[in-house]
C-alpha atoms as a PDB file:
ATOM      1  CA  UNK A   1      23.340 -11.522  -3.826  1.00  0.00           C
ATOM      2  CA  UNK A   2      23.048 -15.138  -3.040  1.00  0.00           C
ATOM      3  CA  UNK A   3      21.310 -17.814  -1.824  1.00  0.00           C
ATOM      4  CA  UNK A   4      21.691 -20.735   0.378  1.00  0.00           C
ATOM      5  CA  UNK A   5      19.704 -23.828   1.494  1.00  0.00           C
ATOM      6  CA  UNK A   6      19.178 -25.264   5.003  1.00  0.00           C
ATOM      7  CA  UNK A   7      17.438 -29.003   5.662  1.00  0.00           C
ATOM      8  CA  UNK A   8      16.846 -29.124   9.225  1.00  0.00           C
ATOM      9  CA  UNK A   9      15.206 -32.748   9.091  1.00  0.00           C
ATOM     10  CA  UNK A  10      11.819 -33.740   7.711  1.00  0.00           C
ATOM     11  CA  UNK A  11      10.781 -31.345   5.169  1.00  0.00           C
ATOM     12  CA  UNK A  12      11.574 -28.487   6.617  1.00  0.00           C
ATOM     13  CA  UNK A  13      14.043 -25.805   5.109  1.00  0.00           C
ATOM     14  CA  UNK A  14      15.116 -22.115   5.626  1.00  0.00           C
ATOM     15  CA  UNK A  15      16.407 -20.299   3.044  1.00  0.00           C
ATOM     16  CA  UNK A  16      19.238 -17.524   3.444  1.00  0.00           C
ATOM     17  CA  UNK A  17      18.832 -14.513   1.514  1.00  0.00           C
ATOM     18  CA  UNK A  18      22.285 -12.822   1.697  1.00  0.00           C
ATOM     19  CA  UNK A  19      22.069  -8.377   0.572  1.00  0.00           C
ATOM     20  CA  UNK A  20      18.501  -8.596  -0.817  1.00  0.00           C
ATOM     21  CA  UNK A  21      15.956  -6.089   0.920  1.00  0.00           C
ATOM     22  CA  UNK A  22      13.403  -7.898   2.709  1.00  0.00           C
ATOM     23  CA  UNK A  23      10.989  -5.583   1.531  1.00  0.00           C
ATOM     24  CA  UNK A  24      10.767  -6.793  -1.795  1.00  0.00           C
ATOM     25  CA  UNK A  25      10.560  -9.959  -0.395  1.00  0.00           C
ATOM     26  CA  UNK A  26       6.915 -11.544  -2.374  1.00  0.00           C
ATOM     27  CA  UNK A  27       6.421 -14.350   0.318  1.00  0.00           C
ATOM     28  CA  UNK A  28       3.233 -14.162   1.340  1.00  0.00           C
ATOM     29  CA  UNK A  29       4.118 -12.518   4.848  1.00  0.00           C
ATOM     30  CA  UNK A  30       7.486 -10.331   5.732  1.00  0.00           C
ATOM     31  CA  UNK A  31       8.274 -10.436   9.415  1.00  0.00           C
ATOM     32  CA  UNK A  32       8.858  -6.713  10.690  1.00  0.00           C
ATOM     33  CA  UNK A  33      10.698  -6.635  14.226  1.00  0.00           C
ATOM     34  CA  UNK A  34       8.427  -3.641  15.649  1.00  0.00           C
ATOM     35  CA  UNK A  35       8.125  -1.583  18.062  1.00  0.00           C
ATOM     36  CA  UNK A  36       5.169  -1.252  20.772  1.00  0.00           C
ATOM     37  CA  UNK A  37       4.051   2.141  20.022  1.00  0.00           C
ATOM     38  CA  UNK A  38       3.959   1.030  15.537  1.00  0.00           C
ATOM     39  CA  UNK A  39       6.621   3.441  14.823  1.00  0.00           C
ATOM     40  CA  UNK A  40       8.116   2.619  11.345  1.00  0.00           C
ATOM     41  CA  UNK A  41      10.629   5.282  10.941  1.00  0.00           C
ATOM     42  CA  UNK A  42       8.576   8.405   9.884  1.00  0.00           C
ATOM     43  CA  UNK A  43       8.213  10.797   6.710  1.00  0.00           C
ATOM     44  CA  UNK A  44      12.123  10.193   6.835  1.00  0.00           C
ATOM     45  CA  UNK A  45      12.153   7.339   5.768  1.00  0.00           C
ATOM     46  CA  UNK A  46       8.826   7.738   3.006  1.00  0.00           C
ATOM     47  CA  UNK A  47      11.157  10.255   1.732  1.00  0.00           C
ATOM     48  CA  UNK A  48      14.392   8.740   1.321  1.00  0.00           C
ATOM     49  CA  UNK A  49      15.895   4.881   1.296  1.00  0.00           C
ATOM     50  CA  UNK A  50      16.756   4.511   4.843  1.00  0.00           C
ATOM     51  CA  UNK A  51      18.641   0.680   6.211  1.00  0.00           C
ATOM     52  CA  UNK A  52      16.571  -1.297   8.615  1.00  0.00           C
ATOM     53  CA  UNK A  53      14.188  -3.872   7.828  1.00  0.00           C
ATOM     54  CA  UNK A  54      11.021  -1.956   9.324  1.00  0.00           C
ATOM     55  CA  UNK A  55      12.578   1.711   7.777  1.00  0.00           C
ATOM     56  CA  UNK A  56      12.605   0.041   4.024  1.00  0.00           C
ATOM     57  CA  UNK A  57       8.676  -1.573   4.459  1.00  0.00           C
ATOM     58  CA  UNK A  58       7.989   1.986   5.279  1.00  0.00           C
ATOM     59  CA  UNK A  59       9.557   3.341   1.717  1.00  0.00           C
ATOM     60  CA  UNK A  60       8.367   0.849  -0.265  1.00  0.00           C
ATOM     61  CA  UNK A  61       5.178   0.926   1.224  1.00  0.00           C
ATOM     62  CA  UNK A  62       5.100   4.946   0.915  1.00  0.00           C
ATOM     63  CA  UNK A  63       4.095   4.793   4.347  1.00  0.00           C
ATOM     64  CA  UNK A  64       0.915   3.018   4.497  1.00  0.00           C
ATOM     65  CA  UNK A  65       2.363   0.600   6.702  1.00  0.00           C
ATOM     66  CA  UNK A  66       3.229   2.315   9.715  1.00  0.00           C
ATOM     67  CA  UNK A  67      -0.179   4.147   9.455  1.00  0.00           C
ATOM     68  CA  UNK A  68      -1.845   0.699   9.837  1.00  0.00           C
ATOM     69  CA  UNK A  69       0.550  -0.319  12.685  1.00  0.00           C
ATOM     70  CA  UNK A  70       0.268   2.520  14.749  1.00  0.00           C
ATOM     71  CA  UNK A  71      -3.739   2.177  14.521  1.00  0.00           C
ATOM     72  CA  UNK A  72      -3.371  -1.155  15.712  1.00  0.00           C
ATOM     73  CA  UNK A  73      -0.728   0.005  18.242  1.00  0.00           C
ATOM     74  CA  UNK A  74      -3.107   3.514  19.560  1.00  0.00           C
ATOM     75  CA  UNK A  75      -5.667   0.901  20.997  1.00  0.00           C
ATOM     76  CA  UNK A  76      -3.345   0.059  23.933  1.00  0.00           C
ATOM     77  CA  UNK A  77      -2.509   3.350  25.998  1.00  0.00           C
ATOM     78  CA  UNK A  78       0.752   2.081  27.037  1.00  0.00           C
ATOM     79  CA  UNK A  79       1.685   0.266  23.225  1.00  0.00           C
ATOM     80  CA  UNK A  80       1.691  -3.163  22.882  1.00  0.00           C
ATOM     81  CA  UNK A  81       4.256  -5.140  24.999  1.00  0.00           C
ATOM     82  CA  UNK A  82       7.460  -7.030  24.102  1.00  0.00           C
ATOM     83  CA  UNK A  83       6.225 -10.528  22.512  1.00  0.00           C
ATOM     84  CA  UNK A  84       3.316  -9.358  21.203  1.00  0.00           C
ATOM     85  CA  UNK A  85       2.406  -9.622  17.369  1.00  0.00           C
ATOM     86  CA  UNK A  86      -0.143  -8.422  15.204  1.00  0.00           C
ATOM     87  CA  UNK A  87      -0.681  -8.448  11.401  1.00  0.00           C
ATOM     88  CA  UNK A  88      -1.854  -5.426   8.569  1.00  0.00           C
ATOM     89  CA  UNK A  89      -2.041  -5.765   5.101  1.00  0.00           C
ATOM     90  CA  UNK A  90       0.433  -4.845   3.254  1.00  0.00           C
ATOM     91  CA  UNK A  91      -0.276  -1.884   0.203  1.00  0.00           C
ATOM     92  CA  UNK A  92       2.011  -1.028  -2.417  1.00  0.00           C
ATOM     93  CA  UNK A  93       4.203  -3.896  -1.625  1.00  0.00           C
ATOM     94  CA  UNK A  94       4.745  -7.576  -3.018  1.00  0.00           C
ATOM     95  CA  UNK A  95       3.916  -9.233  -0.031  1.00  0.00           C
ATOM     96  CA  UNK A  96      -0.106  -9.432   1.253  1.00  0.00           C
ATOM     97  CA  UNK A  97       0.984  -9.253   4.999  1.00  0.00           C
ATOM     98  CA  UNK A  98       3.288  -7.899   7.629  1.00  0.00           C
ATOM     99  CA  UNK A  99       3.472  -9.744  11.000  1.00  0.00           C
ATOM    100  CA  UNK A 100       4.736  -7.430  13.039  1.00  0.00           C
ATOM    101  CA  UNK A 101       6.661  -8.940  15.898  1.00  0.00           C
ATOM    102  CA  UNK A 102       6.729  -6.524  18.924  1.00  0.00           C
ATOM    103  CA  UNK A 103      10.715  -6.825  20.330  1.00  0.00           C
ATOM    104  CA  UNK A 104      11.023  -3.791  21.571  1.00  0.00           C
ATOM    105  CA  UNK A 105       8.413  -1.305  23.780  1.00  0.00           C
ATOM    106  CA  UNK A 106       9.226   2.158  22.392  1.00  0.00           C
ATOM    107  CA  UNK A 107      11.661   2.612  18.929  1.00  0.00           C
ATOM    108  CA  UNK A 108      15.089   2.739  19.575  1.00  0.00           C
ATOM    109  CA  UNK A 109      14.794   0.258  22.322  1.00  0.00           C
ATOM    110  CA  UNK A 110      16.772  -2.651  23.546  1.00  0.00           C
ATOM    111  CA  UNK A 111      15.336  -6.282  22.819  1.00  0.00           C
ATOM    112  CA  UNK A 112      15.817  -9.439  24.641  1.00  0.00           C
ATOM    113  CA  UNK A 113      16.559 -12.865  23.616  1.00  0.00           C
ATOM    114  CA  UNK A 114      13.611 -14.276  25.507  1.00  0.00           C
ATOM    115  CA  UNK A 115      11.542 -12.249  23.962  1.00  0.00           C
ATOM    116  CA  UNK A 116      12.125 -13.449  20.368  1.00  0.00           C
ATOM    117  CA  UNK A 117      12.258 -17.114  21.384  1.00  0.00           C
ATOM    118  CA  UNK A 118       8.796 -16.120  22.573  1.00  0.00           C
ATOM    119  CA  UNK A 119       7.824 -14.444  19.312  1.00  0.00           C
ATOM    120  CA  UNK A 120       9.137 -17.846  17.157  1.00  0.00           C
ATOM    121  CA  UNK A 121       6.336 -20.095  18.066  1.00  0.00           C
ATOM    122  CA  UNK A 122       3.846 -17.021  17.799  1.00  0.00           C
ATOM    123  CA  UNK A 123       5.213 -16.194  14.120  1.00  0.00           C
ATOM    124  CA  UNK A 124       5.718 -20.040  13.061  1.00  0.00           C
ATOM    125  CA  UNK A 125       1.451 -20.845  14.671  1.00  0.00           C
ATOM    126  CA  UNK A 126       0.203 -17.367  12.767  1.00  0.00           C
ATOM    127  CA  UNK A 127       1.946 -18.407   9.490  1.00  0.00           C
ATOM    128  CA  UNK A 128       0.363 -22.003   9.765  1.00  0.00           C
ATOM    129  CA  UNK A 129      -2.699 -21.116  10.529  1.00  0.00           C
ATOM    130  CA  UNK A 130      -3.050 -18.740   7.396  1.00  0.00           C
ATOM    131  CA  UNK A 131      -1.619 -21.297   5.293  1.00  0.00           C
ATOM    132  CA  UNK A 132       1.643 -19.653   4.096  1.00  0.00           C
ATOM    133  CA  UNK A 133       3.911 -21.242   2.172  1.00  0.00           C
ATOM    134  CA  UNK A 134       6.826 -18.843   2.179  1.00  0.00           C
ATOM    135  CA  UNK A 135       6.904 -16.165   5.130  1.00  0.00           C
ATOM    136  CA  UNK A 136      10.382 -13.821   5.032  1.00  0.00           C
ATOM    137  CA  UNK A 137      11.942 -12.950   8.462  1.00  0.00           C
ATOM    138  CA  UNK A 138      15.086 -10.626   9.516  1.00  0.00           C
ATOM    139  CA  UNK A 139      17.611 -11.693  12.162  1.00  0.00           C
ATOM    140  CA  UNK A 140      15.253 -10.227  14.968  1.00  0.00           C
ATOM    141  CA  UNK A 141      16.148  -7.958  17.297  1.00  0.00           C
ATOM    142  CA  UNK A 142      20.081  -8.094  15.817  1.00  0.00           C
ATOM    143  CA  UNK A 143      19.451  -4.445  14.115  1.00  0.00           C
ATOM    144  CA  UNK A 144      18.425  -1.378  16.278  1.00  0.00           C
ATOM    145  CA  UNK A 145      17.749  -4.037  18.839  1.00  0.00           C
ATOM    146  CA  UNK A 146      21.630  -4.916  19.569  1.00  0.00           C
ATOM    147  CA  UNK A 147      21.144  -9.094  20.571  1.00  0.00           C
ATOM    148  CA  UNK A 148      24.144 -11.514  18.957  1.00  0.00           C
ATOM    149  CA  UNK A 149      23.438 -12.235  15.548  1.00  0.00           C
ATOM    150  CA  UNK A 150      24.500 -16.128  16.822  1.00  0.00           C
ATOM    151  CA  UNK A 151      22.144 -16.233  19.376  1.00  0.00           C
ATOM    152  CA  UNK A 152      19.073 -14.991  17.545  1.00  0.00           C
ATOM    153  CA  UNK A 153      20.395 -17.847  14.371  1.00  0.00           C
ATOM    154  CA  UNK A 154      20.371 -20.417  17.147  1.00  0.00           C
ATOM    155  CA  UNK A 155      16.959 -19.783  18.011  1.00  0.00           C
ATOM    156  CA  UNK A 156      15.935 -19.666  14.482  1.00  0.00           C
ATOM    157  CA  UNK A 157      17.706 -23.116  14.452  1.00  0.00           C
ATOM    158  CA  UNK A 158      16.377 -24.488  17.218  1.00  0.00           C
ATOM    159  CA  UNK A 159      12.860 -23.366  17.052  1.00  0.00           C
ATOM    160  CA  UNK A 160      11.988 -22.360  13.078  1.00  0.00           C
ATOM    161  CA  UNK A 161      12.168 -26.699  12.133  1.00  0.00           C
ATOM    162  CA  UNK A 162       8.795 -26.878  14.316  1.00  0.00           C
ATOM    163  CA  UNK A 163       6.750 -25.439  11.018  1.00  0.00           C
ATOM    164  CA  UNK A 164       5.978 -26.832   7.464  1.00  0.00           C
ATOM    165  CA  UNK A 165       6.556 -23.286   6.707  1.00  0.00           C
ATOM    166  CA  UNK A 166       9.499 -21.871   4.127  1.00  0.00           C
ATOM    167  CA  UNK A 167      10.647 -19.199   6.371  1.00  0.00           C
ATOM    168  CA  UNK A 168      13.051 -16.826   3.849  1.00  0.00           C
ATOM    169  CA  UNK A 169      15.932 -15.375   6.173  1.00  0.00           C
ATOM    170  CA  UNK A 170      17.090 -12.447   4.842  1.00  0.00           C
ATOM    171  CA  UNK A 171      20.634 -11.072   6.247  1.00  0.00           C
ATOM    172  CA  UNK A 172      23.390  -8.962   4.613  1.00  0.00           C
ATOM    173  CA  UNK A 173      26.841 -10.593   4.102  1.00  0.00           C
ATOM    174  CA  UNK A 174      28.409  -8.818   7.186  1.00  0.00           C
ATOM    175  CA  UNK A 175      26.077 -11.512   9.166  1.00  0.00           C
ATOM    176  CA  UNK A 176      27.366 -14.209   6.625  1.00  0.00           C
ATOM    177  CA  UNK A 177      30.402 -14.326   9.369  1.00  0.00           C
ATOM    178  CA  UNK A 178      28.932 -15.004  12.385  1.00  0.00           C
ATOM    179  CA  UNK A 179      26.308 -17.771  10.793  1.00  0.00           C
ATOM    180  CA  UNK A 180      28.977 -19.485   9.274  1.00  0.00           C
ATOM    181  CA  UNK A 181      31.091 -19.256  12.524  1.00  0.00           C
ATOM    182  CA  UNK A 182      28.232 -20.665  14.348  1.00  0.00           C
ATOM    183  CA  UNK A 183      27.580 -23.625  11.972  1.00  0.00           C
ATOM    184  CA  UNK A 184      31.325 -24.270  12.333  1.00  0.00           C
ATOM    185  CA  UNK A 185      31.371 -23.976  16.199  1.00  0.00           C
ATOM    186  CA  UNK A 186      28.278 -26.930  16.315  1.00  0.00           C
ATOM    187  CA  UNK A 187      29.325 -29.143  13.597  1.00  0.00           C
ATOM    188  CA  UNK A 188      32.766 -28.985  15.463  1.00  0.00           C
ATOM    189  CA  UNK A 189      30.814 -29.972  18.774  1.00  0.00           C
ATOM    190  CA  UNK A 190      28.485 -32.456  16.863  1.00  0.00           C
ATOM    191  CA  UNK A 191      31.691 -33.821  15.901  1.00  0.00           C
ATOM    192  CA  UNK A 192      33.382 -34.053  19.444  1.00  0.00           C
END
């Protein structure tokens, strides 16, 4: 378990979080890349440690989580679509709040890139406008999802710097690779 810091200009910084679970994460907001219909990964996972950044906020949580989420989720026949966030509390866990950012329609889905570069300025103007100082975010849509674990960094990259926000990246070291092969590809282009 490790850390290390990122300056992207000004005083912003993002923090990666290398093999800690997100969901102990006591930022004052976890990021949870949902699904439309508030599916957290059922009794399955209340019952047993299960990976998956949405699967462990429903252990730790003991399931009050997804019970919120799918409440919130049950007003819209249909779910809520791709892009879309909402926020519940957050019982039983470190953290007071879950955003839940909505990158897939139904579990198990596919998500898009566009989709989270439209759920970064959503998650960055939510977080500002509650006055976080620290708010913890996966990789979205890199998981169950299936996007590049490059592209989604890039957008973090590109689009996170916008906020006076701390956002807390938390990745395991098998993503270590491909951030660090990224960094190297641009500073070897910045370089040019």
């Amino acid at each position: 378990i490790y850390r290390r810091y990122f300056k992207f200009g000004g005083d912003f910084m993002m923090t990666i979080i290398y093999n800690e679970d997100i969901s102990l994460s006591n930022a004052n907001a976890i990021v949870n890349a949902s699904n439309g219909w508030g599916y957290m990964g059922g009794q399955r996972c209340i019952d047993m440690r299960q990976r998956g950044v949405a699967e462990s906020i429903q252990y730790v949580s003991r399931g009050a989580i997804e019970k919120l989420s799918r409440k919130v989720c049950k007003k819209h026949p249909f779910g809520l679509n791709p892009g879309s966030i909402f926020i519940t509390a957050a019982p039983n866990m470190k953290t007071d709040y879950i955003i839940h950012a909505v990158t897939m329609r139904t579990p198990g889905s596919r998500a898009k890139l566009k989709t989270i570069k439209a759920l970064i300025p959503q998650i960055i103007k939510v977080s500002e406008q509650r006055n976080f100082k620290q708010v913890a975010i996966p990789l979205l849509g890199t998981g169950t999802g299936g996007l590049s674990i490059e592209d989604v960094y890039k957008l973090f990259e590109d689009l996170l710097p916008d906020s006076f926000v701390e956002f807390l990246l938390y990745t395991s070291f098998k993503d270590e690779f491909y951030i660090d092969n990224y960094i190297e590809k641009k500073n070897e282009i910045l370089k040019g």
